[in-house]
N, C-alpha and C. Protein backbone atom coordinates (compact mmCIF):
# COMPACT_ATOMS: atom_id res chain seq x y z
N UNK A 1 0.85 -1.18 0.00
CA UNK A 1 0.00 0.00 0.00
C UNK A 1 0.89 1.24 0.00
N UNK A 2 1.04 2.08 -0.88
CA UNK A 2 1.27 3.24 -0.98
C UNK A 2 1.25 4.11 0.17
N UNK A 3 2.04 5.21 0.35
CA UNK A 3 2.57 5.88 1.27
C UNK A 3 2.49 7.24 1.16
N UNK A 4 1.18 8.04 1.51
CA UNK A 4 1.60 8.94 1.57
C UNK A 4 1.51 10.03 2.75
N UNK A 5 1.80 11.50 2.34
CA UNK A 5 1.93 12.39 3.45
C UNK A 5 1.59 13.53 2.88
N UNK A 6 0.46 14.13 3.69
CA UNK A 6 -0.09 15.60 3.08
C UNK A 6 -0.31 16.46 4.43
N UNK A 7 1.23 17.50 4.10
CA UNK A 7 1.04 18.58 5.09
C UNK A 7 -0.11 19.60 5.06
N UNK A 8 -0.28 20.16 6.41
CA UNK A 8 -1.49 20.76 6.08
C UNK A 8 -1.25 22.30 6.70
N UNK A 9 -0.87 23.75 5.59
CA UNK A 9 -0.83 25.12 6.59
C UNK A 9 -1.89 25.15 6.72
N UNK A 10 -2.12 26.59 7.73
CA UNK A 10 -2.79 27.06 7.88
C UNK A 10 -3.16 28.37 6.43
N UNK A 11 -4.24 28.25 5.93
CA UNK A 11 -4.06 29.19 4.53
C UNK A 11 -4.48 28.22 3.44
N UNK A 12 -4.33 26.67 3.79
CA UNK A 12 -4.01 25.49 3.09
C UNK A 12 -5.54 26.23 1.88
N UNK A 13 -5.54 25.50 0.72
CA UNK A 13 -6.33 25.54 -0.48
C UNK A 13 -7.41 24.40 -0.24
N UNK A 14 -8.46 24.59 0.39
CA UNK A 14 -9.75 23.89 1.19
C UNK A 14 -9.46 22.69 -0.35
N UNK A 15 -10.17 23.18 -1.59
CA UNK A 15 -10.79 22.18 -2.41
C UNK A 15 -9.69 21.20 -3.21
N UNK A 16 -7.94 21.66 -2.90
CA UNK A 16 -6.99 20.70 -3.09
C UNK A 16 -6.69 19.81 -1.96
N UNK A 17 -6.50 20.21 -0.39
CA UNK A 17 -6.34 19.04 0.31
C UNK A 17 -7.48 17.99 0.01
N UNK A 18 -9.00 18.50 0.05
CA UNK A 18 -9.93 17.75 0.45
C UNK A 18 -9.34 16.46 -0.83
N UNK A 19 -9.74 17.07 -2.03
CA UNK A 19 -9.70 16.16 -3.20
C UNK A 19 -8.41 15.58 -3.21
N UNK A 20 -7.22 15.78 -2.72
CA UNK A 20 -6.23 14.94 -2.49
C UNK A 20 -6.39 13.53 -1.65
N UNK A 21 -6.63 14.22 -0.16
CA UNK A 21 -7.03 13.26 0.50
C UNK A 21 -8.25 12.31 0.21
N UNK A 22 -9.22 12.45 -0.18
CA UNK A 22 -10.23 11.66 -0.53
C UNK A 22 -10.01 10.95 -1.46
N UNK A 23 -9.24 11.11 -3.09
CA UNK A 23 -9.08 10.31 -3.90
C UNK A 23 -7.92 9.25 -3.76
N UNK A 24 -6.99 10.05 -3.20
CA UNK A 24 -5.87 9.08 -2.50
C UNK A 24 -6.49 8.14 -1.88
N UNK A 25 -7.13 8.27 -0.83
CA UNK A 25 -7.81 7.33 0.04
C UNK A 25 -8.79 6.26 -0.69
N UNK A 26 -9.43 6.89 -1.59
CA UNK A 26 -10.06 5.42 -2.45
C UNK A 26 -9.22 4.72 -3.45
N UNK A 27 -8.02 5.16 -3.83
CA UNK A 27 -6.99 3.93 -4.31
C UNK A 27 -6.22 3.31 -3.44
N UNK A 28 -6.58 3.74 -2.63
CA UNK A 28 -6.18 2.27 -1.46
C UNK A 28 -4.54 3.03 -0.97
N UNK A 29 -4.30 3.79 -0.70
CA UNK A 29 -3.28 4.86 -0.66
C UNK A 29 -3.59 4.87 1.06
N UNK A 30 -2.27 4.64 1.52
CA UNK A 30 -2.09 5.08 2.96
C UNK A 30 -2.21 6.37 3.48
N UNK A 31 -2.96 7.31 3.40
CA UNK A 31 -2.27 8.81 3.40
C UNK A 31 -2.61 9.19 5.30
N UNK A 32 -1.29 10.26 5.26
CA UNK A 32 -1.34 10.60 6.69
C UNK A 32 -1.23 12.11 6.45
N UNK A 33 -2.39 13.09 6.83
CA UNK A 33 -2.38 14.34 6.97
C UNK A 33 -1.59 15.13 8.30
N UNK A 34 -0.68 16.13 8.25
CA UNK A 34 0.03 16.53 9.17
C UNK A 34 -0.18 17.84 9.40
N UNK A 35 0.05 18.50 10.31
CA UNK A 35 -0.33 19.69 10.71
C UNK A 35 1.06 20.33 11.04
N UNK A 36 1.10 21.39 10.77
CA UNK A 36 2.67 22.16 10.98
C UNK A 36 3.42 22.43 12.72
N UNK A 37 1.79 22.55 12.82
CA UNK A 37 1.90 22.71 14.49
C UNK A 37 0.58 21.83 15.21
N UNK A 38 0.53 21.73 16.40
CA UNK A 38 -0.53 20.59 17.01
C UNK A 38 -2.00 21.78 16.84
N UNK A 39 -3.30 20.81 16.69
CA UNK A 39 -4.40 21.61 16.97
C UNK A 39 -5.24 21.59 15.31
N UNK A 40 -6.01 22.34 15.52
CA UNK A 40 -6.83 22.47 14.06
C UNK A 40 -5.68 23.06 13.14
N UNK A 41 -6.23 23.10 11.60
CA UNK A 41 -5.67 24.18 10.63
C UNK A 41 -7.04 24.36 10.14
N UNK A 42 -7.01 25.66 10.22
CA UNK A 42 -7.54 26.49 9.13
C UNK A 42 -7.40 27.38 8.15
N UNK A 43 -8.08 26.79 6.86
CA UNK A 43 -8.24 26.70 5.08
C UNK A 43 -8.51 28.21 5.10
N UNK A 44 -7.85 28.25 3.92
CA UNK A 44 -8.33 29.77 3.36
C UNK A 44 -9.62 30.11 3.16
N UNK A 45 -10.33 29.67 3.13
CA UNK A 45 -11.72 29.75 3.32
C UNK A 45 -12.51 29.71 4.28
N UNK A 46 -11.75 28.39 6.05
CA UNK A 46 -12.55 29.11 6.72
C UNK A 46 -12.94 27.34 7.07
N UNK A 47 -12.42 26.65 6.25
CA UNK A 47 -12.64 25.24 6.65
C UNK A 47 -11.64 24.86 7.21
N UNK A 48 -12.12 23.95 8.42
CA UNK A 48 -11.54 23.63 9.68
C UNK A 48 -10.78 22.12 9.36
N UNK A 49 -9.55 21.61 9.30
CA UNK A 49 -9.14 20.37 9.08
C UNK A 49 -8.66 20.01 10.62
N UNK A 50 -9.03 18.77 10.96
CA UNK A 50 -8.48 17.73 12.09
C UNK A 50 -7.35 17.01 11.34
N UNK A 51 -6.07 17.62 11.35
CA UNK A 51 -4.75 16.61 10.24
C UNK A 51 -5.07 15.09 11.71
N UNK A 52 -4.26 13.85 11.19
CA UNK A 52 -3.61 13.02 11.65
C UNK A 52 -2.85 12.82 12.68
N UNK A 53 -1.80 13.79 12.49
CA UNK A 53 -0.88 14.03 13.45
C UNK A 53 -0.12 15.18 13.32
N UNK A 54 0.77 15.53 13.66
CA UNK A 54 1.80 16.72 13.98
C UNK A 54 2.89 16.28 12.78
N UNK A 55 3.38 17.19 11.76
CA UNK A 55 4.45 17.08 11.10
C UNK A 55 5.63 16.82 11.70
N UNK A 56 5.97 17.36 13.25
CA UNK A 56 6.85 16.68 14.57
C UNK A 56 6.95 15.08 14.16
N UNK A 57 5.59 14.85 14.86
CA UNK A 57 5.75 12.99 14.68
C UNK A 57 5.77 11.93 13.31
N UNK A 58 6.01 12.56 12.50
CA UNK A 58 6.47 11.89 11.09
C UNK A 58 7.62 12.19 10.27
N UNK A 59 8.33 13.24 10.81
CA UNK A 59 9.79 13.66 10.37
C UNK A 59 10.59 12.59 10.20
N UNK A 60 11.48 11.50 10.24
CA UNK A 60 11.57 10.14 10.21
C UNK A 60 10.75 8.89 10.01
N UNK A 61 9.66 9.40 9.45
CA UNK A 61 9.16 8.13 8.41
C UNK A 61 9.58 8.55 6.71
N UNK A 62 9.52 7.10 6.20
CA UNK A 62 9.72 7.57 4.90
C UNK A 62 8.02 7.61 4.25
N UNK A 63 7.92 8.16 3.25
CA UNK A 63 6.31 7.97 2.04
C UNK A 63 6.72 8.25 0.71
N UNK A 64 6.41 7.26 -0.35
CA UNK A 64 6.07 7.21 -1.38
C UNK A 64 6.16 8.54 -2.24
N UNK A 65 5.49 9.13 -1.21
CA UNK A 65 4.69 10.37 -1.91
C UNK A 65 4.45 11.58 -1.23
N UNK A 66 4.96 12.79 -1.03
CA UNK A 66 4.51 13.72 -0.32
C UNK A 66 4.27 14.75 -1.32
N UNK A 67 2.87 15.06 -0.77
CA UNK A 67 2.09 16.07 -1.59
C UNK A 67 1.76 17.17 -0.78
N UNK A 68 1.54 18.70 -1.54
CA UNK A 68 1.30 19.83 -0.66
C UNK A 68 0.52 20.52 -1.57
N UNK A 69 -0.66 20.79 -0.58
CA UNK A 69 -1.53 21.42 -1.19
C UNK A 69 -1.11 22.88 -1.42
N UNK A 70 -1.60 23.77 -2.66
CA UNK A 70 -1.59 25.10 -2.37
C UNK A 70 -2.66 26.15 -1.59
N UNK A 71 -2.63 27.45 -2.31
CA UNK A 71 -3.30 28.00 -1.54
C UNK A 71 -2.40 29.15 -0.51
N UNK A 72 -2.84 30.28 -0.54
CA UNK A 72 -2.33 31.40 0.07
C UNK A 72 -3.02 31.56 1.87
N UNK A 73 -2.35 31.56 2.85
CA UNK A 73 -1.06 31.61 2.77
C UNK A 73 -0.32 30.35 2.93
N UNK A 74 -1.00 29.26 2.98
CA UNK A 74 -0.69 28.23 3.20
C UNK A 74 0.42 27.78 2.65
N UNK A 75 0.79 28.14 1.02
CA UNK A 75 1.83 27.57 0.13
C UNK A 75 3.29 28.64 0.98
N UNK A 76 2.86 29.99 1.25
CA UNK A 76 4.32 30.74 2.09
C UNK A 76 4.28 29.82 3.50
N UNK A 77 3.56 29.37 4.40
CA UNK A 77 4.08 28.86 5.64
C UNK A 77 4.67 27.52 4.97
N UNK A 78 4.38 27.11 4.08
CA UNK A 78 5.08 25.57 3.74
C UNK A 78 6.57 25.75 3.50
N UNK A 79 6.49 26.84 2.50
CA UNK A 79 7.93 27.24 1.91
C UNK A 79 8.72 27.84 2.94
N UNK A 80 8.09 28.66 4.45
CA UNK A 80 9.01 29.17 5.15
C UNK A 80 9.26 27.91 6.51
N UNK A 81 8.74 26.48 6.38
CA UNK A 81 8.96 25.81 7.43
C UNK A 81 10.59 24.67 6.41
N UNK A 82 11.28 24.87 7.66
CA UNK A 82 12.55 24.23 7.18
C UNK A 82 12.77 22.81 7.80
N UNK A 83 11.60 22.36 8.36
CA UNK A 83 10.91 20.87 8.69
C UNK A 83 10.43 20.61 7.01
N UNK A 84 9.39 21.03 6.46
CA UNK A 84 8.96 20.90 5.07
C UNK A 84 10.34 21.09 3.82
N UNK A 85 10.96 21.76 3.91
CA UNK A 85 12.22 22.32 2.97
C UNK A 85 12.78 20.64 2.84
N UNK A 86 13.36 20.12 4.38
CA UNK A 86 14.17 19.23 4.65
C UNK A 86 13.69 18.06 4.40
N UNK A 87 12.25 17.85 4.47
CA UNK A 87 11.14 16.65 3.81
C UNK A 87 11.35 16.53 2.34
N UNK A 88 11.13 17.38 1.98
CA UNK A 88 11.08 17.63 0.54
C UNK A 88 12.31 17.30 -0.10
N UNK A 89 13.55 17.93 0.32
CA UNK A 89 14.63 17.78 -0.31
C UNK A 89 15.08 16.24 0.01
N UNK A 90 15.09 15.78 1.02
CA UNK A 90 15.47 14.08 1.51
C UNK A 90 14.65 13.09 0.40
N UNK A 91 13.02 13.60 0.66
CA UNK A 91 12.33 13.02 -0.80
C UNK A 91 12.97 12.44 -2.08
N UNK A 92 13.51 13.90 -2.30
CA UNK A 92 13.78 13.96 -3.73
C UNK A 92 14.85 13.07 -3.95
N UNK A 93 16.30 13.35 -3.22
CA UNK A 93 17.38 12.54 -3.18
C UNK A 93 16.94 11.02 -2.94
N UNK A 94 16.26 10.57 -2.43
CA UNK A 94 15.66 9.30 -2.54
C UNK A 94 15.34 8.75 -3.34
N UNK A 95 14.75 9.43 -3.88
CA UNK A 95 13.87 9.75 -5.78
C UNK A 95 12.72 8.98 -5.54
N UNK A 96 11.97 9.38 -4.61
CA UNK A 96 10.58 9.06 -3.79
C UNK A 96 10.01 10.68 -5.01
N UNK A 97 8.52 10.19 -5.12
CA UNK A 97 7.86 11.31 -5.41
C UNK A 97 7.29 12.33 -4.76
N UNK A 98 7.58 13.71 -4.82
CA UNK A 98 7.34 14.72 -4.46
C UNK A 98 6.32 15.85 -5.54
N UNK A 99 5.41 16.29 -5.23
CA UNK A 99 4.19 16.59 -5.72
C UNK A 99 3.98 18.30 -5.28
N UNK A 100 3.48 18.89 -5.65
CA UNK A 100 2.82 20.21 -5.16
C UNK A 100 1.32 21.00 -6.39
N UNK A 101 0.77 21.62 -5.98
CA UNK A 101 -0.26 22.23 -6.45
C UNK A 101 -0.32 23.51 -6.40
N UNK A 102 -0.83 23.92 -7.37
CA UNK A 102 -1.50 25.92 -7.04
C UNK A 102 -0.13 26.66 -6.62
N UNK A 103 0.21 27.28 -5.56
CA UNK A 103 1.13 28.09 -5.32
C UNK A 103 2.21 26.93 -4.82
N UNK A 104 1.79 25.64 -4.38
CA UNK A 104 2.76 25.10 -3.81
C UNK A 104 3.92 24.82 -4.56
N UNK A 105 3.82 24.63 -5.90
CA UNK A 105 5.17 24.65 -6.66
C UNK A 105 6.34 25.31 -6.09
N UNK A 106 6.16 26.25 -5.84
CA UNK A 106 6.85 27.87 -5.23
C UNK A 106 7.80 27.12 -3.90
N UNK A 107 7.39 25.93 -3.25
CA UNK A 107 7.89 25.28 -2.26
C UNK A 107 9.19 24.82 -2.66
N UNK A 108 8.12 23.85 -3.53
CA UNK A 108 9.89 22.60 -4.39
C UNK A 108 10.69 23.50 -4.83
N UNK A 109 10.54 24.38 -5.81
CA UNK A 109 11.61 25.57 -6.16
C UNK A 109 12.37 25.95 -5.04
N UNK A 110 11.71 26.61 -4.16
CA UNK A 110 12.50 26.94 -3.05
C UNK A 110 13.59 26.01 -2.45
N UNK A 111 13.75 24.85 -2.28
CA UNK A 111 13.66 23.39 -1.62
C UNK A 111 14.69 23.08 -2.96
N UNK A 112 14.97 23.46 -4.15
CA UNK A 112 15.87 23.11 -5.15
C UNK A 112 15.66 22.24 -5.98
N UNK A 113 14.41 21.70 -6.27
CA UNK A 113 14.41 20.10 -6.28
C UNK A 113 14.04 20.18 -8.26
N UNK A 114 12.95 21.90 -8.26
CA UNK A 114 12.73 21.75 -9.60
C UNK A 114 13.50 22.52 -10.75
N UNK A 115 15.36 22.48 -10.17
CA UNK A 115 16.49 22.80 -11.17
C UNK A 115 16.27 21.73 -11.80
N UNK A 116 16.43 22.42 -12.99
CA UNK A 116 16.59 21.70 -14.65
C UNK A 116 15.43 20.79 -14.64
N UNK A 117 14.43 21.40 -14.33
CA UNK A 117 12.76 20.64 -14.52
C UNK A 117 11.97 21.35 -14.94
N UNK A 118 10.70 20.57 -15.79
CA UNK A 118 9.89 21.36 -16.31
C UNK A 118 8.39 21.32 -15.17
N UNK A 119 7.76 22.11 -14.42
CA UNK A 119 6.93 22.15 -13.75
C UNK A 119 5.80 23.43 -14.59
N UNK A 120 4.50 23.47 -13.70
CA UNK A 120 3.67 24.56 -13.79
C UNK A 120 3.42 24.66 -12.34
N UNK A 121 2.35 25.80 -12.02
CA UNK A 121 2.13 26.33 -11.32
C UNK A 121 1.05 27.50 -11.26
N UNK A 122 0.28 27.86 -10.60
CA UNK A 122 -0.98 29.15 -10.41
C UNK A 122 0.13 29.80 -11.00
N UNK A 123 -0.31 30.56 -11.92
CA UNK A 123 -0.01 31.40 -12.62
C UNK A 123 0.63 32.58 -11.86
N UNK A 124 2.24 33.13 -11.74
CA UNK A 124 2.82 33.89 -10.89
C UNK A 124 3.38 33.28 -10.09
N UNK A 125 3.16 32.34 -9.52
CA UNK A 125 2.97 31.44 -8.16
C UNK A 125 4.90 31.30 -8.14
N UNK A 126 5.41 30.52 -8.93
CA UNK A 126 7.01 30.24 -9.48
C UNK A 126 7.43 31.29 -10.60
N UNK A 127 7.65 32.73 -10.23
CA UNK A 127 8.41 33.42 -11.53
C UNK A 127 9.63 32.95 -11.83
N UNK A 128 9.59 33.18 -12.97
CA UNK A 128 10.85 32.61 -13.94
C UNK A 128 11.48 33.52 -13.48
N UNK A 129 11.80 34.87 -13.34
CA UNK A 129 12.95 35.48 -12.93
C UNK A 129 13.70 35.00 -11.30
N UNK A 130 12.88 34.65 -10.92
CA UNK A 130 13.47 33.85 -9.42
C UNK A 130 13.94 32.52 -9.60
N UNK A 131 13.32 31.82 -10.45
CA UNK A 131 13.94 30.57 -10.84
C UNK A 131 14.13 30.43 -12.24
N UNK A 132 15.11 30.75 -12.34
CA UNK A 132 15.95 30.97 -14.24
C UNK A 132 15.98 28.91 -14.37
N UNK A 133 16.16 28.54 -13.57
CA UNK A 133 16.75 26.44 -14.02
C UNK A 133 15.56 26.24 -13.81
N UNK A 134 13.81 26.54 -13.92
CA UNK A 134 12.91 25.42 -13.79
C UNK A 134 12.30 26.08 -15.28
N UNK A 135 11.60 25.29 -15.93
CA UNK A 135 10.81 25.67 -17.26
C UNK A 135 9.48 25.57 -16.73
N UNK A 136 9.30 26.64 -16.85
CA UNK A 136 7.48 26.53 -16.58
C UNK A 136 6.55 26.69 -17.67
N UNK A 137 5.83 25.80 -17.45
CA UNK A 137 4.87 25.63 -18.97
C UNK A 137 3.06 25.96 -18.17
N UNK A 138 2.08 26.08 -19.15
CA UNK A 138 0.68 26.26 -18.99
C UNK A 138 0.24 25.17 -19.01
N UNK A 139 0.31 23.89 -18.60
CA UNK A 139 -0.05 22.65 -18.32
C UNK A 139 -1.60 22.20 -17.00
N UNK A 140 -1.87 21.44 -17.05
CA UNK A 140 -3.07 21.55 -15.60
C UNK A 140 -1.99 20.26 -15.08
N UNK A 141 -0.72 19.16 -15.61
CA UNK A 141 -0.66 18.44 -14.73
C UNK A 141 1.02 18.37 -15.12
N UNK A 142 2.16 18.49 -14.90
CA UNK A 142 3.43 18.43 -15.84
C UNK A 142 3.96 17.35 -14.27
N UNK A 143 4.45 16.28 -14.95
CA UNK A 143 5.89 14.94 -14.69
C UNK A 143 6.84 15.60 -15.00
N UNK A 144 7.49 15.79 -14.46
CA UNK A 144 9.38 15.41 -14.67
C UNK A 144 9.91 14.87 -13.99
N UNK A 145 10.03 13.50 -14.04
CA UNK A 145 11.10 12.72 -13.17
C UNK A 145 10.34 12.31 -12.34
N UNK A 146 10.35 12.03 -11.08
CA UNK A 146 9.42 12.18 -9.70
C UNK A 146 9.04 13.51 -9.34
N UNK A 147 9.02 14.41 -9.60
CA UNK A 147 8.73 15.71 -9.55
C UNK A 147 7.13 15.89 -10.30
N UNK A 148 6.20 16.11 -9.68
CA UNK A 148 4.52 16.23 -9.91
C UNK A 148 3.98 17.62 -9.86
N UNK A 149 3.49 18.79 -10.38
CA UNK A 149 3.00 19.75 -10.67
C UNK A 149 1.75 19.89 -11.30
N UNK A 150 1.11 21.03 -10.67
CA UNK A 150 -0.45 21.30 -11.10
C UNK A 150 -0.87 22.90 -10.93
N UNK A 151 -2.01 23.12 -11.37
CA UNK A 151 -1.82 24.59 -11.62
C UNK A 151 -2.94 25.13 -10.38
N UNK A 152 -3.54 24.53 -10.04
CA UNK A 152 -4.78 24.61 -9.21
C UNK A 152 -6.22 23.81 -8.86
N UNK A 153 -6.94 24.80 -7.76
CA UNK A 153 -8.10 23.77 -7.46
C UNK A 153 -9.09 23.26 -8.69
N UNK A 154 -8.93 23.84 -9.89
CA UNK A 154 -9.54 23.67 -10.96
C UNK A 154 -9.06 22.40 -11.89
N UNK A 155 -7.74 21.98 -11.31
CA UNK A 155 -6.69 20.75 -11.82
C UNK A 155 -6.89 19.78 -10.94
N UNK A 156 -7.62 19.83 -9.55
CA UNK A 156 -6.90 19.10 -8.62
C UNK A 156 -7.56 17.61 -9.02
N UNK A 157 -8.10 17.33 -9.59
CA UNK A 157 -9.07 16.16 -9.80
C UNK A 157 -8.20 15.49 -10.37
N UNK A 158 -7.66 16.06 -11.86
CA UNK A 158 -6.87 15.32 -12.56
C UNK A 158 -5.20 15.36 -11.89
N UNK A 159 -4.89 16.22 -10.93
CA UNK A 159 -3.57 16.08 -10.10
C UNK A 159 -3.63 14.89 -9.59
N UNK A 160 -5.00 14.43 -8.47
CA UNK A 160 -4.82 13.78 -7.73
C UNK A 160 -5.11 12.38 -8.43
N UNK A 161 -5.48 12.48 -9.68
CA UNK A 161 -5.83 11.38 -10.69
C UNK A 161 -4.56 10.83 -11.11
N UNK A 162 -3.56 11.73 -11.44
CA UNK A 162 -2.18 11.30 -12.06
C UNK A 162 -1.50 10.76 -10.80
N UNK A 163 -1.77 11.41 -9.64
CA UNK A 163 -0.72 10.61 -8.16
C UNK A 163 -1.45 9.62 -7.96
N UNK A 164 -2.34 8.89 -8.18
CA UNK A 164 -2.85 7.76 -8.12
C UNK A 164 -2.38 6.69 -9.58
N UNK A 165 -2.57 6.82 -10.42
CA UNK A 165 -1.50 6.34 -11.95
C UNK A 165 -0.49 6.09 -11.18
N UNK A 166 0.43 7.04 -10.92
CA UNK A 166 1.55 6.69 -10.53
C UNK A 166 2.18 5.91 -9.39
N UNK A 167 1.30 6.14 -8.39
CA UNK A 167 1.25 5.01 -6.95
C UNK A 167 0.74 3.72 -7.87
N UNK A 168 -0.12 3.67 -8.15
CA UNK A 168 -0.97 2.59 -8.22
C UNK A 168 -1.69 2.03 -9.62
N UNK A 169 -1.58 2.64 -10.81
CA UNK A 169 -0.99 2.12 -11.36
C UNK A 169 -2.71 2.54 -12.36
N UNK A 170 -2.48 2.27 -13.93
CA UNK A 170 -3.88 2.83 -14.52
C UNK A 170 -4.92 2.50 -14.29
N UNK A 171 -5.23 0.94 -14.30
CA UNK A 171 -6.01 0.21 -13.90
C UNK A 171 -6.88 1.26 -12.39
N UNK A 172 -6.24 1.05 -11.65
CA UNK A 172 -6.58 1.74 -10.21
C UNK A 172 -7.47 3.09 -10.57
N UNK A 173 -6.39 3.53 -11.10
CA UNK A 173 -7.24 5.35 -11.81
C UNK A 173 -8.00 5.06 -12.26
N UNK A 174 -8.63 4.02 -13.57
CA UNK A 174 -9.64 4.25 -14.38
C UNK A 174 -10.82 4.31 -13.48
N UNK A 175 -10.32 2.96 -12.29
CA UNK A 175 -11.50 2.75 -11.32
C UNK A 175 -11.94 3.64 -10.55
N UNK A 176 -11.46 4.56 -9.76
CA UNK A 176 -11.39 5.46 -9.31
C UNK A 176 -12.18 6.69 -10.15
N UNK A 177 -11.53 6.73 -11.40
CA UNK A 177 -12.64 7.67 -11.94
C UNK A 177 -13.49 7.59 -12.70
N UNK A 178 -14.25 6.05 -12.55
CA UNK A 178 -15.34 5.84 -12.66
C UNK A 178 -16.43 5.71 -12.00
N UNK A 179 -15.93 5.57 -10.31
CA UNK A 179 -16.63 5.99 -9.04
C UNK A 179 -16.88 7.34 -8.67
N UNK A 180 -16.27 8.15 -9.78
CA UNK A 180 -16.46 9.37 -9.39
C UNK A 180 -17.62 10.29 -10.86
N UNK A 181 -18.05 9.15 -11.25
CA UNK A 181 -18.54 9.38 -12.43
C UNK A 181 -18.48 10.67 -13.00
N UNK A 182 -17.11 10.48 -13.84
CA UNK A 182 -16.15 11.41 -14.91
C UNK A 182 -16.65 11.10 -16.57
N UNK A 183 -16.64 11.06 -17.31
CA UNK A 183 -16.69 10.96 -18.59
C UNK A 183 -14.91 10.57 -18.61
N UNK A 184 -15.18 9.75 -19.43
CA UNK A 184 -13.67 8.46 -19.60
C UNK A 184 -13.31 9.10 -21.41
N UNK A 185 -12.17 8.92 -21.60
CA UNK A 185 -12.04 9.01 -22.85
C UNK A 185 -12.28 8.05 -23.99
């Protein structure tokens, strides 16, 4: 069973955690939601998340997969926690997959991980003049390597559609988004 880990700021992007966590969870995906600090987080909107546990008590596990939702300000407390920086970067060197959404791109950049990669991102979210080594394209879902990118809550369906492909494999996805009754190609 697949492994994953979805930090949660405060600021977090309500309609990308939810749809992360929920679709993850019906491909049979381990996921453990974390909180930056102990207690609720609350979504830019105002929705209240109960994470799992404390990002404290999972710093020394490994996952598959760590994904971060975007969302203002949620995507700056991710990028300014150097618990998350140090997740991220250990990830990568592993060559475990590492994922972000909406503003969260702006993280992995920070974190180094998307030199000489092609990612997207909310539009602004990663300027090219701050990061001259990542190529940013107008994509809703861009792969490079283990490296996963999306542009927003308007993507997150098919984000969290492709981190499921990739955990688990097509088969899994088709099923998945046929429980979610999608129009299939």
């Amino acid at each position: 069973m697949p492994t994953v880990l979805i930090p949660l700021a405060a600021g977090c992007e309500e309609l990308e955690a939810v749809t992360l966590i929920d679709l993850l969870r019906r491909a049979g995906c381990l996921v453990t939601t974390a909180s930056l600090q102990p207690g609720p987080v609350t979504a830019s909107r105002g929705v209240v998340f109960l994470a799992d546990t404390t990002l404290d008590a999972v710093l020394e596990q490994e996952f598959d997969l760590i994904v971060l939702p975007g969302g203002l300000p949620g995507a700056v407390y991710l990028q300014q926690d150097e618990r998350v920086i140090a997740l991220i970067q250990r990830q990568h060197a592993a060559k475990r997959y590492a994922a972000a959404i909406c503003a969260a791109p702006a993280v992995l950049a920070h974190a180094g991980v998307l030199d000489g990669k092609t990612a997207t991102s909310y539009p602004g979210s990663v300027a090219a003049a701050d990061y001259p080594q990542v190529t940013l394209i107008d994509a809703p879902v861009v792969i490079d390597g283990n490296i996963v990118t999306s542009r927003g809550p308007g993507t997150a369906m098919d984000f969290a559609l492709q981190l499921i492909e990739l955990l688990q494999g097509s088969a899994c996805r088709e099923q998945v988004e046929r429980g979610l009754v999608r129009q299939l190609a």
